[in-house]
C-alpha atoms as a PDB file:
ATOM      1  CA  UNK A   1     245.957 191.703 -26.099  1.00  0.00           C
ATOM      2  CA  UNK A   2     244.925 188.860 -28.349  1.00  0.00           C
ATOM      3  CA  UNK A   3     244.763 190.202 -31.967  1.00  0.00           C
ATOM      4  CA  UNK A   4     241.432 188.571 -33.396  1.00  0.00           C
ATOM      5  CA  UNK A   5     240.265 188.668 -37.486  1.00  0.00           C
ATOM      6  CA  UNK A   6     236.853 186.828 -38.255  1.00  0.00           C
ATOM      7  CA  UNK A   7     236.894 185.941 -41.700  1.00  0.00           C
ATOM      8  CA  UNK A   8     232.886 186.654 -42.262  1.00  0.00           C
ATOM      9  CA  UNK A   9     233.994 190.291 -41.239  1.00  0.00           C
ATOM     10  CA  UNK A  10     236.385 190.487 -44.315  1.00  0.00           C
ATOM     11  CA  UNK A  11     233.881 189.426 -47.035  1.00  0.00           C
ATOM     12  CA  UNK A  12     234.279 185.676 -46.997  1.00  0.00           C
ATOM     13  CA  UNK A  13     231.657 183.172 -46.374  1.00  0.00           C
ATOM     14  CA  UNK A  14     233.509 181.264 -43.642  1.00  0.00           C
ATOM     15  CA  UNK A  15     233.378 180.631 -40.040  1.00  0.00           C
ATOM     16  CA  UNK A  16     237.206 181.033 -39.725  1.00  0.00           C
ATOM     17  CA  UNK A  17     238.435 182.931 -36.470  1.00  0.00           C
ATOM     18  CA  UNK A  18     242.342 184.054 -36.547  1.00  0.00           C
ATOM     19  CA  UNK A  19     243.595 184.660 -33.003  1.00  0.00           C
ATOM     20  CA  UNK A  20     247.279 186.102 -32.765  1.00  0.00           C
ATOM     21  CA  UNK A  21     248.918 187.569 -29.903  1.00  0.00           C
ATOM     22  CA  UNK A  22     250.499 190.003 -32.856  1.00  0.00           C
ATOM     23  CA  UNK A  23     249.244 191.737 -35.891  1.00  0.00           C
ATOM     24  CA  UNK A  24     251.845 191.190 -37.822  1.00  0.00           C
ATOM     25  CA  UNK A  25     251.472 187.127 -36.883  1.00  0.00           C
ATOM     26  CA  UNK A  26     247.696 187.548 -37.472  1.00  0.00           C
ATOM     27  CA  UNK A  27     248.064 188.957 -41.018  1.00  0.00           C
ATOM     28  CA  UNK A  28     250.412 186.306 -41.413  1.00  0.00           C
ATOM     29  CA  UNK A  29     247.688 183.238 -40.737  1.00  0.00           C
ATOM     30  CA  UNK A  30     245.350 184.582 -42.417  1.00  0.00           C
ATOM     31  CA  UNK A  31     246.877 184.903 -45.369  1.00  0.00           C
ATOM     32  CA  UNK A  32     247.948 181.291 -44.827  1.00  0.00           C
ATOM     33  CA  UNK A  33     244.292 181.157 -44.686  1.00  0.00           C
ATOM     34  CA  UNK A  34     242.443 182.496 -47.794  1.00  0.00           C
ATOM     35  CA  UNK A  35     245.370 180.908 -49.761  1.00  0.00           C
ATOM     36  CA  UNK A  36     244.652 177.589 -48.424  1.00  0.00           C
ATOM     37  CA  UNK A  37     240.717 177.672 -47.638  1.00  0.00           C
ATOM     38  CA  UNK A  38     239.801 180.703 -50.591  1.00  0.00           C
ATOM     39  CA  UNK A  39     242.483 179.957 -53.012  1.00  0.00           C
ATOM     40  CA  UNK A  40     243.469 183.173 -52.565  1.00  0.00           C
ATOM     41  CA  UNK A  41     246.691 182.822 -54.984  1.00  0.00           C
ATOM     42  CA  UNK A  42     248.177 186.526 -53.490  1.00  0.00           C
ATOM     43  CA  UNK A  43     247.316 188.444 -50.981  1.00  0.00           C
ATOM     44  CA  UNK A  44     247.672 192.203 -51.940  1.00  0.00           C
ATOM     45  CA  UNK A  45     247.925 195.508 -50.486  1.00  0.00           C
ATOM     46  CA  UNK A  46     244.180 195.608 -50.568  1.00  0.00           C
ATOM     47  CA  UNK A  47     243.368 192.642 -49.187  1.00  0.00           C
ATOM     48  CA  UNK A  48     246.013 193.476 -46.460  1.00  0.00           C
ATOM     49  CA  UNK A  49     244.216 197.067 -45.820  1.00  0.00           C
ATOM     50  CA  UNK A  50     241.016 195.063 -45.447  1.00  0.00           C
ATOM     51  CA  UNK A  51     242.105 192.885 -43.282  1.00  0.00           C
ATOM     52  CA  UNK A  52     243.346 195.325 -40.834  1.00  0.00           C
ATOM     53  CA  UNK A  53     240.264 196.944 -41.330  1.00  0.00           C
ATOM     54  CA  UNK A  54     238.495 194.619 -39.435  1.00  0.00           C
ATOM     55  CA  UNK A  55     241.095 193.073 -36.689  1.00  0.00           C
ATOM     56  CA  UNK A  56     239.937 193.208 -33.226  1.00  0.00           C
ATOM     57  CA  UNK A  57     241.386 193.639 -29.654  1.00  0.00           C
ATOM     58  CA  UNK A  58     240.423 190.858 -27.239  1.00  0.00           C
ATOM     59  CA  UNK A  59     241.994 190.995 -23.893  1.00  0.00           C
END
C-alpha cells in the first residue's frame, strides 16, 4: 500500500501530494518538503504527530 500525505490536509496552503511506498520514507519527503517549499527550518515532534495524523492508505 502506497503511503499518501496531502499537504492541504496538514495545514499548509499547497497542492503538494507525498506518495511513499513507506511511512517512514513518506515522513522523510515531506519533511524534505516544508523545509524546502515552507521554510520549515525543523521539523518537530509535533509537526511529525501531525503529519501522521493525516497519512493515507492508497492501494
Amino acid at each position: 500500500m502506497e503511503k499518501i500525505i496531502k499537504c492541504r490536509d496538514v495545514g499548509y496552503d499547497c497542492d503538494g501530494v507525498i506518495r511513499a511506498k513507506t511511512e517512514e520514507e513518506a515522513l522523510n519527503m515531506a519533511a524534505a518538503h516544508a523545509k524546502q517549499v515552507h521554510g520549515l527550518n525543523e521539523v518537530t515532534p509535533e509537526v511529525v504527530e501531525k503529519i501522521k495524523s493525516v497519512m493515507t492508505e492508497e492501494q
